[in-house]
Structure formats: structure tokens, C-alpha cells
Protein backbone atom coordinates (compact mmCIF):
# COMPACT_ATOMS: atom_id res chain seq x y z
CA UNK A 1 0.00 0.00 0.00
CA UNK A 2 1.97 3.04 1.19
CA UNK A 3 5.73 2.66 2.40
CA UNK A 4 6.52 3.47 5.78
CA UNK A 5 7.63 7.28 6.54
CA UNK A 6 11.23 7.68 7.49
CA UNK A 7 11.75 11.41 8.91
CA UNK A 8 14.04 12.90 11.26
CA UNK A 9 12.55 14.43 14.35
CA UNK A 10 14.07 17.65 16.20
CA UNK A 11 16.61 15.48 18.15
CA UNK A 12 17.95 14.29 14.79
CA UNK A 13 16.57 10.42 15.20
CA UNK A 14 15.02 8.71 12.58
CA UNK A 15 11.30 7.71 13.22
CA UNK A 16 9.90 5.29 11.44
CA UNK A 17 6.01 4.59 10.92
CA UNK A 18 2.70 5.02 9.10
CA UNK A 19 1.01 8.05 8.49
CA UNK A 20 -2.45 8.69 10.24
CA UNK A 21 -4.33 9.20 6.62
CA UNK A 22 -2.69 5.52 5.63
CA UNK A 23 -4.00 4.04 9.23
CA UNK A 24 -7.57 5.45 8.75
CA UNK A 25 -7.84 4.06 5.01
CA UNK A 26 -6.94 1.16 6.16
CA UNK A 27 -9.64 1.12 8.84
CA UNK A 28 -11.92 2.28 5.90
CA UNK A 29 -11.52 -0.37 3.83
CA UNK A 30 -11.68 -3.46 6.61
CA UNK A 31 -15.12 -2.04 7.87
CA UNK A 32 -16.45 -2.68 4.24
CA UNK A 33 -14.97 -5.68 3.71
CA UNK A 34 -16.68 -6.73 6.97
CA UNK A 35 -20.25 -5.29 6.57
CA UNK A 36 -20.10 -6.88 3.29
CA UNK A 37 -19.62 -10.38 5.23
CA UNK A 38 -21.65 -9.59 7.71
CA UNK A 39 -24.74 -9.31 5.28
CA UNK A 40 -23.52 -12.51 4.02
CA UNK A 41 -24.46 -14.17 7.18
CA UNK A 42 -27.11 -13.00 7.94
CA UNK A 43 -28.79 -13.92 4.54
CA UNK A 44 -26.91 -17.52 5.00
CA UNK A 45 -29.10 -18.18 8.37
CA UNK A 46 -31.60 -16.32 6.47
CA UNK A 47 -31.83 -19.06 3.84
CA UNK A 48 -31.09 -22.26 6.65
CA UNK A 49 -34.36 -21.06 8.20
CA UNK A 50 -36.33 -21.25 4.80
CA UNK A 51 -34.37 -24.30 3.85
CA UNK A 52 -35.60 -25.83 7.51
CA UNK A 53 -39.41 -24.96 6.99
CA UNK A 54 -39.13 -26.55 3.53
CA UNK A 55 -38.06 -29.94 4.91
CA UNK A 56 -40.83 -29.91 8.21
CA UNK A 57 -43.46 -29.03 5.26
CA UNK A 58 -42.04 -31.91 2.99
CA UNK A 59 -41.87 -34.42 5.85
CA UNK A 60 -45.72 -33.59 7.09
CA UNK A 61 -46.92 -33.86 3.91
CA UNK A 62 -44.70 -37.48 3.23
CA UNK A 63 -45.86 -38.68 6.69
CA UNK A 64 -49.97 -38.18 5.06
CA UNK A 65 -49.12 -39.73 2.24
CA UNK A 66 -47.66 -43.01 4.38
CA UNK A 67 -50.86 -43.34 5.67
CA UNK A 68 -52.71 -43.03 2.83
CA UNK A 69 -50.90 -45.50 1.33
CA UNK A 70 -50.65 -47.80 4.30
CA UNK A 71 -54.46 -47.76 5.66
CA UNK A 72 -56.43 -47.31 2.28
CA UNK A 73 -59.76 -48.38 2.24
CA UNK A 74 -60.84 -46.59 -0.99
CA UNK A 75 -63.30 -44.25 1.33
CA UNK A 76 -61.28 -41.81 3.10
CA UNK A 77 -61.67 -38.38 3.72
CA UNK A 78 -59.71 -36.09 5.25
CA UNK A 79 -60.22 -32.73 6.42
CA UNK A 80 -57.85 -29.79 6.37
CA UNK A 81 -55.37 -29.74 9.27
CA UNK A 82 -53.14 -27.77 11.38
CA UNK A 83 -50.20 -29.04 12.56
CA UNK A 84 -47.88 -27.14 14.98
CA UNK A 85 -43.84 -27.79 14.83
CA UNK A 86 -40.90 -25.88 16.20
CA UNK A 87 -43.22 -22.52 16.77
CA UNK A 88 -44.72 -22.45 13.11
CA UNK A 89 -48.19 -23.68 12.08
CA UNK A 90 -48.39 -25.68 9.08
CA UNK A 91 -51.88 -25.93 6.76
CA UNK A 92 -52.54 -29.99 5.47
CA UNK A 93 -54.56 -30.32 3.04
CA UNK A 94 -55.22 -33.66 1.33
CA UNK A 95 -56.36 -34.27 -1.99
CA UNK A 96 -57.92 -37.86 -3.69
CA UNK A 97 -58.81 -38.04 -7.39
CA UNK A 98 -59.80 -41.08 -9.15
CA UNK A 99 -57.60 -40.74 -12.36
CA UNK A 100 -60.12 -42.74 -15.17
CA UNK A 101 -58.21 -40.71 -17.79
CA UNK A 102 -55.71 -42.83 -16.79
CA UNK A 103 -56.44 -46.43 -15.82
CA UNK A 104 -59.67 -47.65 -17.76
CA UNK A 105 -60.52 -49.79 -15.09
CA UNK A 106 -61.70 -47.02 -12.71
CA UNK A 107 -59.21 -48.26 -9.62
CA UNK A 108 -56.13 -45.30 -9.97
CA UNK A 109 -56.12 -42.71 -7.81
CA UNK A 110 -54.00 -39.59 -7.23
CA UNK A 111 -53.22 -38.94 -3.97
CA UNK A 112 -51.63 -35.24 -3.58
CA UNK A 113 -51.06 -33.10 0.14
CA UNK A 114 -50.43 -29.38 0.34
CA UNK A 115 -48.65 -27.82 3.32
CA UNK A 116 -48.92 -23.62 3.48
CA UNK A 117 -47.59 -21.94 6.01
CA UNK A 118 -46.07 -18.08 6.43
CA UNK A 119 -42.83 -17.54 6.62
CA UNK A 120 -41.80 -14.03 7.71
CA UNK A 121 -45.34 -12.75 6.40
CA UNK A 122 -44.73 -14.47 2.54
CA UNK A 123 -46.90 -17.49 2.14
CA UNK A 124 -45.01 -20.56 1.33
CA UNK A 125 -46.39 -24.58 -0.24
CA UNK A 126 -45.08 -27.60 -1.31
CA UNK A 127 -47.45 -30.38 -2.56
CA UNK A 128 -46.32 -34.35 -2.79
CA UNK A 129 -48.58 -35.78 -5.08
CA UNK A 130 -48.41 -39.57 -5.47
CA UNK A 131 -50.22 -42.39 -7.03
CA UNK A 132 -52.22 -45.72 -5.85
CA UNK A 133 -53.23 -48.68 -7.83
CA UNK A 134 -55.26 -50.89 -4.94
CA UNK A 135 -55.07 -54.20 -5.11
């Protein structure tokens, strides 16, 4: 950056240092570079957070459809649900179709679950959808 200054003083010794002006540039130009990193973290834990809500929604929606799939009975109905984890409340909402577009034989359905929830005032879903051939 800037070589040291090498000046005589009234007693006729050499003093050897930095100037003030290169010290406080200096200073400058750290407290950006840290601000600037800073604001990287916070958006990191930011994004962990989001990242973390995304995987509670995909897990309540995968533990519906293991039901579903494990206690069929070809009449069930479910209602919309709240579930409460770690201090956020997650919206379930379950969906059956009977997919004849699909299977001529009437027996395919399409089982898909919706989880909403706010996050930081934005509203936020993930649906699993899934299908079930009974035997």
C-alpha cells in the first residue's frame, strides 16, 4: 500500500512509521470488507431457516401420504389440518382423485397433500402428489 515514513525528528533520530491518513484508510476499507460479510451471514441463516421450513413441510406432507398408502380403504376423507412444529403452524390439506383418464378400469387414484404456512409474512407450499393402484 503506502511505504513506511522515514523522517528525522528535532533530536535528529530517525522515526519510522505510518502516516495517520494511511491508518484510517486502512480502517476504511476493513469495515467494508466486513459489513459486506456480515450481510452474508445474515442472509446464510436467512436461507437455513427457509431451507428448515421446507423440509418440516415436505416431511408432514410425506408422513400423510404413508398413511394413505398404508391404511387405504378406498373411502377416506380427510379434512384440512393444522399441525404445529418448532413454533410455526403448518396448513394440510389432502387431496384424492380417481384418475379414469388414466387407468380404464376405474381403480387409480392420485393422492396429492399441500402444506402452506407463512414464513416471515410471505406465504409458502409444497405439494407431494403420489399415485395408488389398490389391489
Amino acid at each position: 500500500m503506502f511505504k513506511p515514513v522515514h523522517r528525522s525528528n528535532k533530536d535528529g533520530y530517525w522515526q519510522y512509521g505510518y502516516l495517520l491518513m494511511d491508518t484510517l484508510l486502512a480502517t476504511i476499507i476493513l469495515s467494508i470488507a466486513l459489513t459486506a460479510i456480515a450481510g452474508m451471514f445474515i442472509q446464510s441463516i436467512d436461507l437455513n431457516v427457509s431451507a428448515s421450513d421446507y423440509t418440516v413441510a415436505a416431511n408432514i406432507a410425506r408422513e400423510r401420504i404413508e398413511d394413505l398408502k398404508a391404511n387405504w380403504d378406498g373411502s377416506a376423507s380427510f379434512p384440512s389440518e393444522s399441525v404445529n412444529l418448532n413454533g410455526k403452524a403448518y396448513q394440510r390439506n389432502t387431496r384424492i382423485n380417481l384418475r379414469s383418464d388414466l387407468d380404464s378400469s376405474n381403480r387409480l387414484y392420485e393422492l396429492a397433500v399441500t402444506v402452506d404456512w407463512n414464513n416471515h409474512g410471505q406465504h409458502q407450499e409444497i405439494t407431494l402428489t403420489t399415485y395408488l393402484l389398490p389391489l
